[in-house]
N, C-alpha and C. Protein backbone atom coordinates (compact mmCIF):
# COMPACT_ATOMS: atom_id res chain seq x y z
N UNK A 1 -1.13 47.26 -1.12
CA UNK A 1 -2.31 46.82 -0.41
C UNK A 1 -2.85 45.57 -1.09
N UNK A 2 -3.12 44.76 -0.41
CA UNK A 2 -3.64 43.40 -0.79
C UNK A 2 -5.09 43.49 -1.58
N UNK A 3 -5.27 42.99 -2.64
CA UNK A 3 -6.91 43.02 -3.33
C UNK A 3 -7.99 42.50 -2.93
N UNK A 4 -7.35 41.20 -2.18
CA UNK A 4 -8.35 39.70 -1.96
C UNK A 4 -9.26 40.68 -1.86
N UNK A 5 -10.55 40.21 -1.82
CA UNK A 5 -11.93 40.48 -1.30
C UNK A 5 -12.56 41.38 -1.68
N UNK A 6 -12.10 42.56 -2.70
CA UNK A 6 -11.89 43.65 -3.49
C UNK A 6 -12.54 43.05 -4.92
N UNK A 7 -13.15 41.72 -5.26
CA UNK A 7 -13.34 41.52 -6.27
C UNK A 7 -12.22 41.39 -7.71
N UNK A 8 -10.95 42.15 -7.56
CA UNK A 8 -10.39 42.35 -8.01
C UNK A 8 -9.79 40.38 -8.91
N UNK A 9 -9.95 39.32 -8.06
CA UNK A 9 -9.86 37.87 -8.34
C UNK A 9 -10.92 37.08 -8.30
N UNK A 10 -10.80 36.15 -9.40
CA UNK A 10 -12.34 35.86 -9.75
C UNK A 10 -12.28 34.73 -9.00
N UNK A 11 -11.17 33.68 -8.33
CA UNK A 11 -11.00 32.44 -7.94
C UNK A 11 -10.07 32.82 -6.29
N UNK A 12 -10.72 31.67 -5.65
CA UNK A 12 -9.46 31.70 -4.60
C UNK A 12 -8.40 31.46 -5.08
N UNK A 13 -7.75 30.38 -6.09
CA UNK A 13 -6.67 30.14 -6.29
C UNK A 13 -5.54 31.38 -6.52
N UNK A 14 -6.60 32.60 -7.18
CA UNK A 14 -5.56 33.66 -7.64
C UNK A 14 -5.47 34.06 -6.46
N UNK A 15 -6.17 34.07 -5.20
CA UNK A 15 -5.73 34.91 -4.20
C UNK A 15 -4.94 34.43 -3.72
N UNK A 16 -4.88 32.58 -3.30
CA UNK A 16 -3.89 32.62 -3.02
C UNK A 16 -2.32 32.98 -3.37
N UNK A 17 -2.81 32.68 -5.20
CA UNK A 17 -1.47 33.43 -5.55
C UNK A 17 -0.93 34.35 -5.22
N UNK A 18 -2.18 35.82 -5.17
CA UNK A 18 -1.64 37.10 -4.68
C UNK A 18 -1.03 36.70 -3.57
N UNK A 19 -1.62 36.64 -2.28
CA UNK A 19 -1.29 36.32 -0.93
C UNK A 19 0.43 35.67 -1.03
N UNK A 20 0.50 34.46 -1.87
CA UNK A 20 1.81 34.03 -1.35
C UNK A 20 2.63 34.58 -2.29
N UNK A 21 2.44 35.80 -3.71
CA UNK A 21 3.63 36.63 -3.76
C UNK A 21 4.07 37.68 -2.50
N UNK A 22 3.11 38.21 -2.17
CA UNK A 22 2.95 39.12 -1.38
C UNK A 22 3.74 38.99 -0.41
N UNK A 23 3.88 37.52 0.16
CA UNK A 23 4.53 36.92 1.46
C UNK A 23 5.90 37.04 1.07
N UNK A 24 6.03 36.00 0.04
CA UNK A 24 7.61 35.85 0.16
C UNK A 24 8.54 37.13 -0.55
N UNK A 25 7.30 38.64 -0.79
CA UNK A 25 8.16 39.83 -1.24
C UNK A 25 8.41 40.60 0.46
N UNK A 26 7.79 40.02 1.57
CA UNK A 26 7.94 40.64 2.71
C UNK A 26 7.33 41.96 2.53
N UNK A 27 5.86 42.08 1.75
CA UNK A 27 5.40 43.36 1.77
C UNK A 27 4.38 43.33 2.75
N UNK A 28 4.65 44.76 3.10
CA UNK A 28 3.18 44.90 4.63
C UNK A 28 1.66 44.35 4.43
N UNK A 29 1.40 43.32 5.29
CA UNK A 29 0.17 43.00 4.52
C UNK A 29 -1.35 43.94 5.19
N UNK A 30 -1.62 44.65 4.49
CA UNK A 30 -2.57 45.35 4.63
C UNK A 30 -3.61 45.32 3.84
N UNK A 31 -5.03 44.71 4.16
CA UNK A 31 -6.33 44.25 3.66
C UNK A 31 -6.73 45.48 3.37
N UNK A 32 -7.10 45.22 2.07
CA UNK A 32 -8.01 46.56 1.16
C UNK A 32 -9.58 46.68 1.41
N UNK A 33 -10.21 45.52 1.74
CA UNK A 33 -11.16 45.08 1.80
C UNK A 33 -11.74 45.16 3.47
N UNK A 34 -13.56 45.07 2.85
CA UNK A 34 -14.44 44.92 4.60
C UNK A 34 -14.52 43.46 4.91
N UNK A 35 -14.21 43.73 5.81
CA UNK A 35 -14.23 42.08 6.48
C UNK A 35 -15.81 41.66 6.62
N UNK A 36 -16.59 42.47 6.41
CA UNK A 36 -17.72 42.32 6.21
C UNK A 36 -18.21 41.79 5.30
N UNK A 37 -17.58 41.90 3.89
CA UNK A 37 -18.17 41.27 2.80
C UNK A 37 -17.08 40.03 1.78
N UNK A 38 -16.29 39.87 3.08
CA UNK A 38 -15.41 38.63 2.44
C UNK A 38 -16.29 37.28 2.91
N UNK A 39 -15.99 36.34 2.16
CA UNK A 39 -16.73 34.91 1.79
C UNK A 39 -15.48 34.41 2.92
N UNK A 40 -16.27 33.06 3.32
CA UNK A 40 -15.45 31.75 4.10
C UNK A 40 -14.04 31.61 3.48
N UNK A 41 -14.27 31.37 1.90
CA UNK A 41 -12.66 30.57 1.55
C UNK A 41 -11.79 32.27 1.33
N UNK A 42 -12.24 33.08 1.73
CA UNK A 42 -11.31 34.14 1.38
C UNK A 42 -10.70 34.22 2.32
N UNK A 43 -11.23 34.32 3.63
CA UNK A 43 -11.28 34.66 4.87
C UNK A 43 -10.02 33.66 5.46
N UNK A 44 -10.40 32.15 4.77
CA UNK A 44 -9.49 31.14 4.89
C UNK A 44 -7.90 31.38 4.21
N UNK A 45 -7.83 32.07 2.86
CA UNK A 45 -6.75 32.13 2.35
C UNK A 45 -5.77 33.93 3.05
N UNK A 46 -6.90 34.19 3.74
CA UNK A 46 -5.97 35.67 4.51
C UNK A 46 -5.26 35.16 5.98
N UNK A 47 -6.18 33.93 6.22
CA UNK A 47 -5.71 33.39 7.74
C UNK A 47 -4.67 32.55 7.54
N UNK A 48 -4.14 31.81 6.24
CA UNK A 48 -3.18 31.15 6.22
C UNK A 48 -1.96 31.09 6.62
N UNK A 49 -1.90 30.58 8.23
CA UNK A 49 -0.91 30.41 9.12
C UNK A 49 0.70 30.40 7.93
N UNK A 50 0.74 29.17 7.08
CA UNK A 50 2.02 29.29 6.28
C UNK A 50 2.62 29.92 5.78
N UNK A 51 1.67 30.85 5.34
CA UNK A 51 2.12 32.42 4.22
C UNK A 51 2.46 33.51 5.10
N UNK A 52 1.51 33.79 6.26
CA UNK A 52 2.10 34.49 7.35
C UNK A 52 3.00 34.32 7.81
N UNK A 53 3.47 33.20 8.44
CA UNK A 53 4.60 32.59 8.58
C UNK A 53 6.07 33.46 7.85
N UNK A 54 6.12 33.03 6.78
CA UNK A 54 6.91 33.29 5.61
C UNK A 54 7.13 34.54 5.53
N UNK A 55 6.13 35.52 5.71
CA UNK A 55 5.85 37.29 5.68
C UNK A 55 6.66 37.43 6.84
N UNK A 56 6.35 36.89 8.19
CA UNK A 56 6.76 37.57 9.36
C UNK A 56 7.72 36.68 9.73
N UNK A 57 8.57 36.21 8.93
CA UNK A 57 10.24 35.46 9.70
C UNK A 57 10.81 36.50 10.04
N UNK A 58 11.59 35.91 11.24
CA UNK A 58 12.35 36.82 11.96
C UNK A 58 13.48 37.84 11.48
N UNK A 59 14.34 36.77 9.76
CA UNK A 59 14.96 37.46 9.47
C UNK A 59 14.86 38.96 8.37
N UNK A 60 13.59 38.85 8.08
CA UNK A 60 12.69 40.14 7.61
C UNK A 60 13.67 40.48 6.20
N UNK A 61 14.15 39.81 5.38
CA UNK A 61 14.66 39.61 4.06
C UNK A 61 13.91 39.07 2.84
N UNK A 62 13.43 39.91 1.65
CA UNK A 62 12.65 39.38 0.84
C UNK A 62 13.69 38.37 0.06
N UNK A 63 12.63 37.51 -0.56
CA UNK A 63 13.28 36.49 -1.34
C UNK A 63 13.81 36.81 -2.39
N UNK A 64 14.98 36.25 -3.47
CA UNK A 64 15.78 36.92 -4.67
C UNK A 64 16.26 35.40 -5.39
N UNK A 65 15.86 36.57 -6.39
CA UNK A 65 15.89 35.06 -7.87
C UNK A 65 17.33 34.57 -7.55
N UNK A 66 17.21 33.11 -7.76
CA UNK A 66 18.53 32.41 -7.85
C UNK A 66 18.65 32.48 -9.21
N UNK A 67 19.91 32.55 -10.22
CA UNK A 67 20.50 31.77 -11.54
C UNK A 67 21.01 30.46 -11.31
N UNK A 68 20.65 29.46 -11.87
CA UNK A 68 21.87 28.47 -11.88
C UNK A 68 22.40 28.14 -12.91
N UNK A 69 23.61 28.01 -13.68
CA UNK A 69 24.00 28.24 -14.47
C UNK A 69 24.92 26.64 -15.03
């Protein structure tokens, strides 16, 4: 379950961090939080068309460390 808005991050930046691990692990994104007491830029980093994007590609495969050697 996603934290954003949960207090759990003191900055948007970490949310967005959370948010775009979250994406490119293809995990269900499910808000922990009331939409009632999320702020503008939170609200902004859960709506982020790009990261959604990325979560819901068609080919539904999480991402995996490359080596290059």
């Amino acid at each position: 379950m996603l934290e954003i808005g949960n207090g759990a991050f003191r900055s948007v930046t970490q949310a967005q961090a959370h948010l775009s691990f979250w994406a490119i692990m293809k995990a269900p994104i499910i808000m922990g939080a009331s939409l009632a007491s999320l702020t503008p830029e939170i609200l902004d980093v859960l709506k982020n068309v790009d990261a959604l994007s990325i979560n819901q590609d068609s080919l539904g495969t999480s991402t995996t460390m490359q080596h290059f050697c």
